[in-house]
PDB file of N, CA and C in Angstrom:
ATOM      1  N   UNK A   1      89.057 -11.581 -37.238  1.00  0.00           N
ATOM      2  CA  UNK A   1      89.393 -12.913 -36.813  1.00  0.00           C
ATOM      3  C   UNK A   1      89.910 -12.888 -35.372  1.00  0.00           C
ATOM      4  N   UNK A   2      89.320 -13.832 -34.720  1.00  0.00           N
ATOM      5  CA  UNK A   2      90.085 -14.023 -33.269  1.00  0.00           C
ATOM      6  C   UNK A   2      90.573 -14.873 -33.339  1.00  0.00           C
ATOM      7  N   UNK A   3      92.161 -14.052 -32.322  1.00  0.00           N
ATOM      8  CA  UNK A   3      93.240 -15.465 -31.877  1.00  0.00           C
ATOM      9  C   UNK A   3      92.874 -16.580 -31.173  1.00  0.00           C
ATOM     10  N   UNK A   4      93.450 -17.791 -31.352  1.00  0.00           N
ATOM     11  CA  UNK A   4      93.402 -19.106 -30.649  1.00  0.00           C
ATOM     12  C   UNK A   4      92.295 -19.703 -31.320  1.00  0.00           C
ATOM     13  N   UNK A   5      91.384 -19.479 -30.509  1.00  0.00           N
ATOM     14  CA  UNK A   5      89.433 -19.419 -31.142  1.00  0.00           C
ATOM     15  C   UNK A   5      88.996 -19.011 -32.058  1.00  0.00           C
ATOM     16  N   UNK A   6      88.025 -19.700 -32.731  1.00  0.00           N
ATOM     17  CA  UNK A   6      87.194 -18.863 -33.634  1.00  0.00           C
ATOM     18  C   UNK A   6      85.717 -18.792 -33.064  1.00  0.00           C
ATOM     19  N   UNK A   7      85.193 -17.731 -33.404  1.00  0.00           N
ATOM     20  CA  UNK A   7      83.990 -17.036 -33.020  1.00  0.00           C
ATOM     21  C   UNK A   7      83.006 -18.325 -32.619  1.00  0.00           C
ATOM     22  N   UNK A   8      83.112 -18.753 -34.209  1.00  0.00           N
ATOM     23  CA  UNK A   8      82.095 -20.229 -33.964  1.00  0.00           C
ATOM     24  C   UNK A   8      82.051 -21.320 -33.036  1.00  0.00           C
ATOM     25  N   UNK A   9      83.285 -21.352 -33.013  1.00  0.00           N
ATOM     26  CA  UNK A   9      83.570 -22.263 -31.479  1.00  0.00           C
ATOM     27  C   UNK A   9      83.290 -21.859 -30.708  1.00  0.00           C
ATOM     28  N   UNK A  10      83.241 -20.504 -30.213  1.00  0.00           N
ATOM     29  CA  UNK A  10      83.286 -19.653 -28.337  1.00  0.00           C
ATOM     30  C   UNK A  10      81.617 -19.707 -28.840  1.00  0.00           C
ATOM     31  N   UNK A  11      80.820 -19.603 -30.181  1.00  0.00           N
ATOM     32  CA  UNK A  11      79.580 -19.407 -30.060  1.00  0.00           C
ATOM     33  C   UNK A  11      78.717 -21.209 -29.509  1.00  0.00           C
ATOM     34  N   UNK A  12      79.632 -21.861 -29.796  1.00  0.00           N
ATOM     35  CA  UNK A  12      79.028 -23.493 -29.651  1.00  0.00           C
ATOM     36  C   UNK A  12      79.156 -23.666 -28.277  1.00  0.00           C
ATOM     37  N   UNK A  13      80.190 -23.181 -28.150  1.00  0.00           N
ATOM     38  CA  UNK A  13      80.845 -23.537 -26.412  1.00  0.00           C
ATOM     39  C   UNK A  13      80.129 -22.696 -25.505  1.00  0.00           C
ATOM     40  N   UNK A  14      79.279 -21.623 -25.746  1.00  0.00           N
ATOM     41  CA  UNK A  14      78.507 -20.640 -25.011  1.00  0.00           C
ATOM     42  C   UNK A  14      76.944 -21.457 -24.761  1.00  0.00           C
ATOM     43  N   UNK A  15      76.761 -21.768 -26.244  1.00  0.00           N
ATOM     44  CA  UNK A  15      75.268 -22.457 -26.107  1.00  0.00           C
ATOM     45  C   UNK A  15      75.681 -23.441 -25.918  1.00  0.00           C
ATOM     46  N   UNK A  16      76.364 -24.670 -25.791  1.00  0.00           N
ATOM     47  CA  UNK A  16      76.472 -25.495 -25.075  1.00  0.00           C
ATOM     48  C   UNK A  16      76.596 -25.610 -23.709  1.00  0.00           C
ATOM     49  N   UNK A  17      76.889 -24.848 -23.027  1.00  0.00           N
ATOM     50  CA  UNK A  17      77.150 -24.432 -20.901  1.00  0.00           C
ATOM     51  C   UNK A  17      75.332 -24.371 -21.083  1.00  0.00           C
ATOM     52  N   UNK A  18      75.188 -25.486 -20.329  1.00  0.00           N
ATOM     53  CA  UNK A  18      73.857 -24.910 -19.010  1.00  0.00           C
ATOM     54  C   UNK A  18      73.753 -23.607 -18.533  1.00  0.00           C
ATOM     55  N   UNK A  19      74.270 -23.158 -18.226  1.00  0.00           N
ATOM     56  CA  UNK A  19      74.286 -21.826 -17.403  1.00  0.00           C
ATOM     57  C   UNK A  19      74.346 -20.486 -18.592  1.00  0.00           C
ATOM     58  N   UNK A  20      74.729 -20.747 -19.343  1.00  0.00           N
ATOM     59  CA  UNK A  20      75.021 -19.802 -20.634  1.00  0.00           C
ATOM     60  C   UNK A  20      73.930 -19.368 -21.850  1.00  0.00           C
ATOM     61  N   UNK A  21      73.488 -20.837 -22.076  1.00  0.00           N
ATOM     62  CA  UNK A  21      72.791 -21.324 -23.024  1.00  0.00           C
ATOM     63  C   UNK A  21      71.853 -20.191 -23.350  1.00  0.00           C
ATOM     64  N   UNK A  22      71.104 -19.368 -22.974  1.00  0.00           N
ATOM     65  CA  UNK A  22      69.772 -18.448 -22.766  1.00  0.00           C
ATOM     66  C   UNK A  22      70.701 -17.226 -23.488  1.00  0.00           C
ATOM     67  N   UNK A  23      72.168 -16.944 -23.318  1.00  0.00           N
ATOM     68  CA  UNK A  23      72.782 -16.042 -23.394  1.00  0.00           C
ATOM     69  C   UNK A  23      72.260 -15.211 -25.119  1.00  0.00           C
ATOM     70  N   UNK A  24      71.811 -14.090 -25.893  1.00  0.00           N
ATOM     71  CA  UNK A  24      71.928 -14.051 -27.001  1.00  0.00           C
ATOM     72  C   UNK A  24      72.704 -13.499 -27.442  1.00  0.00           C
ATOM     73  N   UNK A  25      73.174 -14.490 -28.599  1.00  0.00           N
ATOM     74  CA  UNK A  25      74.773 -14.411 -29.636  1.00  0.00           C
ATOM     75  C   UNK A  25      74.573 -13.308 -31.113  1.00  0.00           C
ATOM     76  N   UNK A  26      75.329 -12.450 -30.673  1.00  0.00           N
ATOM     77  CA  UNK A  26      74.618 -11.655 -32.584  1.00  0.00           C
ATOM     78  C   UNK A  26      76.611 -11.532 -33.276  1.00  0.00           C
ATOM     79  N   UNK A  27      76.614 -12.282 -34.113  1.00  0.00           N
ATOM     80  CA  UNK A  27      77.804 -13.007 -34.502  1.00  0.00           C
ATOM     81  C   UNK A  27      78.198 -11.204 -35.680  1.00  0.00           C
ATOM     82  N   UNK A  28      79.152 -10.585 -35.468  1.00  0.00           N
ATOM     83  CA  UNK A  28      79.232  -9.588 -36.357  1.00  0.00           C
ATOM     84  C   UNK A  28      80.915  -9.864 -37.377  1.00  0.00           C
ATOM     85  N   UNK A  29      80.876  -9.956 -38.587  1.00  0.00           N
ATOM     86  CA  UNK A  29      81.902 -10.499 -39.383  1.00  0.00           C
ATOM     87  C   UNK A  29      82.020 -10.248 -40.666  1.00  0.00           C
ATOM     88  N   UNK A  30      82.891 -10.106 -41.173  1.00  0.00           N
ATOM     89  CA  UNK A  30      83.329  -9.659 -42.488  1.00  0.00           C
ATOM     90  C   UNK A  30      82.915 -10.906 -43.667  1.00  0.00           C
ATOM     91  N   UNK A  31      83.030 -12.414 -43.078  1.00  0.00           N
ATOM     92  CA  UNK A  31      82.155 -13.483 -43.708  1.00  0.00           C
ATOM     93  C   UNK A  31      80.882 -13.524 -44.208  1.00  0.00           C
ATOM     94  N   UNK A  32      80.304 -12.980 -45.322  1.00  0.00           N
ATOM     95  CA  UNK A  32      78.945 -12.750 -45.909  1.00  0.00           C
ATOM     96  C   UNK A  32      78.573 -13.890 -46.973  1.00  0.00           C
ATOM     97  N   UNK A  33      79.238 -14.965 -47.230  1.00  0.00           N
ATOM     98  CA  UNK A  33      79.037 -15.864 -47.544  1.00  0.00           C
ATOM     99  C   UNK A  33      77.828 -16.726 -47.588  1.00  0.00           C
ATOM    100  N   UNK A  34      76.825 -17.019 -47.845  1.00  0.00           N
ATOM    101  CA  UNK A  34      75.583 -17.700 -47.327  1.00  0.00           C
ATOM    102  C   UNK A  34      75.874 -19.361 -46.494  1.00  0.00           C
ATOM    103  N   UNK A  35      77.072 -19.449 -47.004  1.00  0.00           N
ATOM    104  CA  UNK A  35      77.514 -20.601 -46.222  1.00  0.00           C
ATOM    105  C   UNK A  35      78.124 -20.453 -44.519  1.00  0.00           C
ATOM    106  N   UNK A  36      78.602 -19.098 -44.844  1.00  0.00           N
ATOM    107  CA  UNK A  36      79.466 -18.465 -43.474  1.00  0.00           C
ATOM    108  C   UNK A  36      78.123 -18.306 -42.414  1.00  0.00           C
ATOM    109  N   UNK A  37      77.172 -17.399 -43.270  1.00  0.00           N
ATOM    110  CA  UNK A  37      75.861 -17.345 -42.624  1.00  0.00           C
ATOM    111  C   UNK A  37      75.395 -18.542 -41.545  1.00  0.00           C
ATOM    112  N   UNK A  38      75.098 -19.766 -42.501  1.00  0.00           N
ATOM    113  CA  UNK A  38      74.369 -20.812 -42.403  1.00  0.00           C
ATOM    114  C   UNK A  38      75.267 -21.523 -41.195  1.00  0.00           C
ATOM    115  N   UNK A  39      76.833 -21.637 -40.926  1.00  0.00           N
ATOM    116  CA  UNK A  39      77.622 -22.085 -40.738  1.00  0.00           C
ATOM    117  C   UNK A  39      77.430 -21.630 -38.856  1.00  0.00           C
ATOM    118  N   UNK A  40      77.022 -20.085 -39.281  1.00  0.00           N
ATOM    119  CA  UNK A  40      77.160 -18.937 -37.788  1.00  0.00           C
ATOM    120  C   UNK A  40      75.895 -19.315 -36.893  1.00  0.00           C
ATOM    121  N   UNK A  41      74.935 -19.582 -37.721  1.00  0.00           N
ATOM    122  CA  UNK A  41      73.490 -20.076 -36.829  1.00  0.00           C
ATOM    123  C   UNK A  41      73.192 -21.085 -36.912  1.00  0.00           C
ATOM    124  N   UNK A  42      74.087 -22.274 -37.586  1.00  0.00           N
ATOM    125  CA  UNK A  42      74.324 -23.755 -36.680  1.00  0.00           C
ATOM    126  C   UNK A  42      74.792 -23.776 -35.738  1.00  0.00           C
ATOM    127  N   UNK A  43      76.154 -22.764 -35.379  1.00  0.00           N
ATOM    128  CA  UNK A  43      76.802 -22.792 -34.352  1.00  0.00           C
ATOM    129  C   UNK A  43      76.065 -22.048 -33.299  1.00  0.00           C
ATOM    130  N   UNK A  44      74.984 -21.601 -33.164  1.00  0.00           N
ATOM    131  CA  UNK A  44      74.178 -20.980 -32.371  1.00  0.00           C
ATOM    132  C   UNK A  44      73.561 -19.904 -32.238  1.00  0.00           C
ATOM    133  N   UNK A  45      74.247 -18.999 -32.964  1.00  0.00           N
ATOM    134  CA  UNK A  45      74.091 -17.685 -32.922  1.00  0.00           C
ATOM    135  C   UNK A  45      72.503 -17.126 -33.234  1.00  0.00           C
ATOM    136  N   UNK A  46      72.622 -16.383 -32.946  1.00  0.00           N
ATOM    137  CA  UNK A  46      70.905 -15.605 -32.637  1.00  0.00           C
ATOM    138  C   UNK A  46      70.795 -14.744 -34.073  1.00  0.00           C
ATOM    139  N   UNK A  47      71.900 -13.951 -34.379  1.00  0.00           N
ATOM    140  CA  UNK A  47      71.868 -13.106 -35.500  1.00  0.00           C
ATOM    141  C   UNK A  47      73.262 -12.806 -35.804  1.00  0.00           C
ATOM    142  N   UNK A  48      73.471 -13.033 -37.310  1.00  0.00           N
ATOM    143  CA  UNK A  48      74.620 -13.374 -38.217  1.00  0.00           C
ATOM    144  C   UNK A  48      74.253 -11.689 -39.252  1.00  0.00           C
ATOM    145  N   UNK A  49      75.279 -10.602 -38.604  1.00  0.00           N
ATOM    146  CA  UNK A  49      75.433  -9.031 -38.897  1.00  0.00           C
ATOM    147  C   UNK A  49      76.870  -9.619 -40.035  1.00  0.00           C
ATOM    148  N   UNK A  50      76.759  -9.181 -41.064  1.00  0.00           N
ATOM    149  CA  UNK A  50      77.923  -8.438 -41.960  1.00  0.00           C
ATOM    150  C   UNK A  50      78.409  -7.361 -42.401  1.00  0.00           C
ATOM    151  N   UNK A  51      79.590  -7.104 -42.072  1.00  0.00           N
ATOM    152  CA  UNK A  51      80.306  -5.868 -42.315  1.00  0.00           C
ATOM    153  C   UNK A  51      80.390  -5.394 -43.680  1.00  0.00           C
ATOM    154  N   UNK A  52      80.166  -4.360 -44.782  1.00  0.00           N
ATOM    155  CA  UNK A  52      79.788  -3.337 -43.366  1.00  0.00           C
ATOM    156  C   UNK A  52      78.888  -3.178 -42.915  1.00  0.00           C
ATOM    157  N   UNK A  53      78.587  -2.665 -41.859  1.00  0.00           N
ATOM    158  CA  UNK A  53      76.990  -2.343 -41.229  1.00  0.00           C
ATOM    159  C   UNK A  53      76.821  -1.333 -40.686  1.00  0.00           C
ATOM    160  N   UNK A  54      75.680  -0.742 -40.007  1.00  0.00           N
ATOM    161  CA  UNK A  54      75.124   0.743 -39.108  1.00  0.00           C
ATOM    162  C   UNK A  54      75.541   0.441 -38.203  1.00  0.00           C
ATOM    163  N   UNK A  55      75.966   1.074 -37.380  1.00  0.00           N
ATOM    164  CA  UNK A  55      76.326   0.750 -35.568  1.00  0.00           C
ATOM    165  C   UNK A  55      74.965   1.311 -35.523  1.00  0.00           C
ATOM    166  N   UNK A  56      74.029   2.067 -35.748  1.00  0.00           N
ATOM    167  CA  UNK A  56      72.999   2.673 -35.154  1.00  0.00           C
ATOM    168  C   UNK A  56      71.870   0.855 -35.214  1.00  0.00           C
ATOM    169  N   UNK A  57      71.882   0.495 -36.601  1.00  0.00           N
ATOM    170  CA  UNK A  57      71.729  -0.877 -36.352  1.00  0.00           C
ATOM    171  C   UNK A  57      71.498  -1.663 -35.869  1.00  0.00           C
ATOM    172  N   UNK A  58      73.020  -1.766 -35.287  1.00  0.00           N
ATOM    173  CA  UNK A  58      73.233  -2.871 -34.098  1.00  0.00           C
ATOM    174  C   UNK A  58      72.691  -2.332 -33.265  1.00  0.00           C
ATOM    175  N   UNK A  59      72.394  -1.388 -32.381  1.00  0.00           N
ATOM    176  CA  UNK A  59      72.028  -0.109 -31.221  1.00  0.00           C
ATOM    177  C   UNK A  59      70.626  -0.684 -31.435  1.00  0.00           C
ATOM    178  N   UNK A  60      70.418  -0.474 -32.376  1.00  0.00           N
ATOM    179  CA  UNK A  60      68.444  -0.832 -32.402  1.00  0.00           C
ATOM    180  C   UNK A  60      67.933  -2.007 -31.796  1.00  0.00           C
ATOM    181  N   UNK A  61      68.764  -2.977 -32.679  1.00  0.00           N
ATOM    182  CA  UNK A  61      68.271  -4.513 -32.537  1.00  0.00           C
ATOM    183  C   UNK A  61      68.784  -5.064 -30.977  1.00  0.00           C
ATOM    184  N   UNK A  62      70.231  -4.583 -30.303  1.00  0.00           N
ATOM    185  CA  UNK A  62      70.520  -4.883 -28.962  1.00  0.00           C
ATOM    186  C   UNK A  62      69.812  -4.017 -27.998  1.00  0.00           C
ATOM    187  N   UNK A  63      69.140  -2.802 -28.518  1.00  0.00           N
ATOM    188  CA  UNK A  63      68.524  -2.527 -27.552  1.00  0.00           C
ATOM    189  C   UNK A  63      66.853  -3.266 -27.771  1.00  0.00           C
ATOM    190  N   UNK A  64      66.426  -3.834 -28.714  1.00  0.00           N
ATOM    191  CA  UNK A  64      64.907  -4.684 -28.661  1.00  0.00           C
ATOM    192  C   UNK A  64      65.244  -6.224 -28.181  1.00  0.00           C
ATOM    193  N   UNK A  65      66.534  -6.472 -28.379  1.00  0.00           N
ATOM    194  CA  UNK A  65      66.801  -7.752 -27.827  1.00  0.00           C
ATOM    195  C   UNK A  65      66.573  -7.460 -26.152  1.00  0.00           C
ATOM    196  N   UNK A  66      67.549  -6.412 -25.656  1.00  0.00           N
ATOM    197  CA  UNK A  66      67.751  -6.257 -24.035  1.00  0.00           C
ATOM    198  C   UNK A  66      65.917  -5.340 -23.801  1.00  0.00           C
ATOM    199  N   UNK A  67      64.992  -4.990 -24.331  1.00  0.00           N
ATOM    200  CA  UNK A  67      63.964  -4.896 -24.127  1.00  0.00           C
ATOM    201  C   UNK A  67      64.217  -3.503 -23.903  1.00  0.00           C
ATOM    202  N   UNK A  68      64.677  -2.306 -24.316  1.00  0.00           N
ATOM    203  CA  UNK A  68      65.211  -0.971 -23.747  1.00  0.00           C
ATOM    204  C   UNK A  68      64.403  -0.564 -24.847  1.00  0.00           C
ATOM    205  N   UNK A  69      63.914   0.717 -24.265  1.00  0.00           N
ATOM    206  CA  UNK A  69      62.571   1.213 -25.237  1.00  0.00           C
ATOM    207  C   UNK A  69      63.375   3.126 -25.064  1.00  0.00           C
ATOM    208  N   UNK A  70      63.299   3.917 -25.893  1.00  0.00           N
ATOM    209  CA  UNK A  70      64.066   5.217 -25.601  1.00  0.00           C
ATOM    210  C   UNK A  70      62.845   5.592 -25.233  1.00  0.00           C
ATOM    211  N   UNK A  71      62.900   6.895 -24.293  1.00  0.00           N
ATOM    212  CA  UNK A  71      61.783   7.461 -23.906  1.00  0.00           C
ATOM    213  C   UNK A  71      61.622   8.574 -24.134  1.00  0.00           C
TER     214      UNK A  71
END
């Protein structure tokens, strides 16, 4: 959980900025809920990860998102 904010908000408030909007959101959270889900990619998010998970995983999919190919 983050202080002040919650994720979902900084994720609405990200895709909402002009300048931001393009940014991709991969929302990672202990919330596995199908509602929490549904809740995370209204609010914008690109991909809704639940804990626990692979860090190798995440490594995969942020590196095919950022287009990084290992050589």
């Amino acid at each position: 959980m983050m202080p002040y904010v919650s994720g979902l908000e900084v994720c609405k408030r990200v895709k909402e900025h002009d300048n931001l909007s393009h940014v991709y959101i991969i929302l990672l959270t202990a919330r596995g809920q199908s509602f929490d889900k549904e809740s995370g990619m209204n609010a914008g998010a690109d991909l809704y990860i639940t804990k626990p998970f692979r860090p190798k995983d995440v490594l995969l999919k942020s590196k095919e998102i950022l287009g990084i190919s290992n050589v």
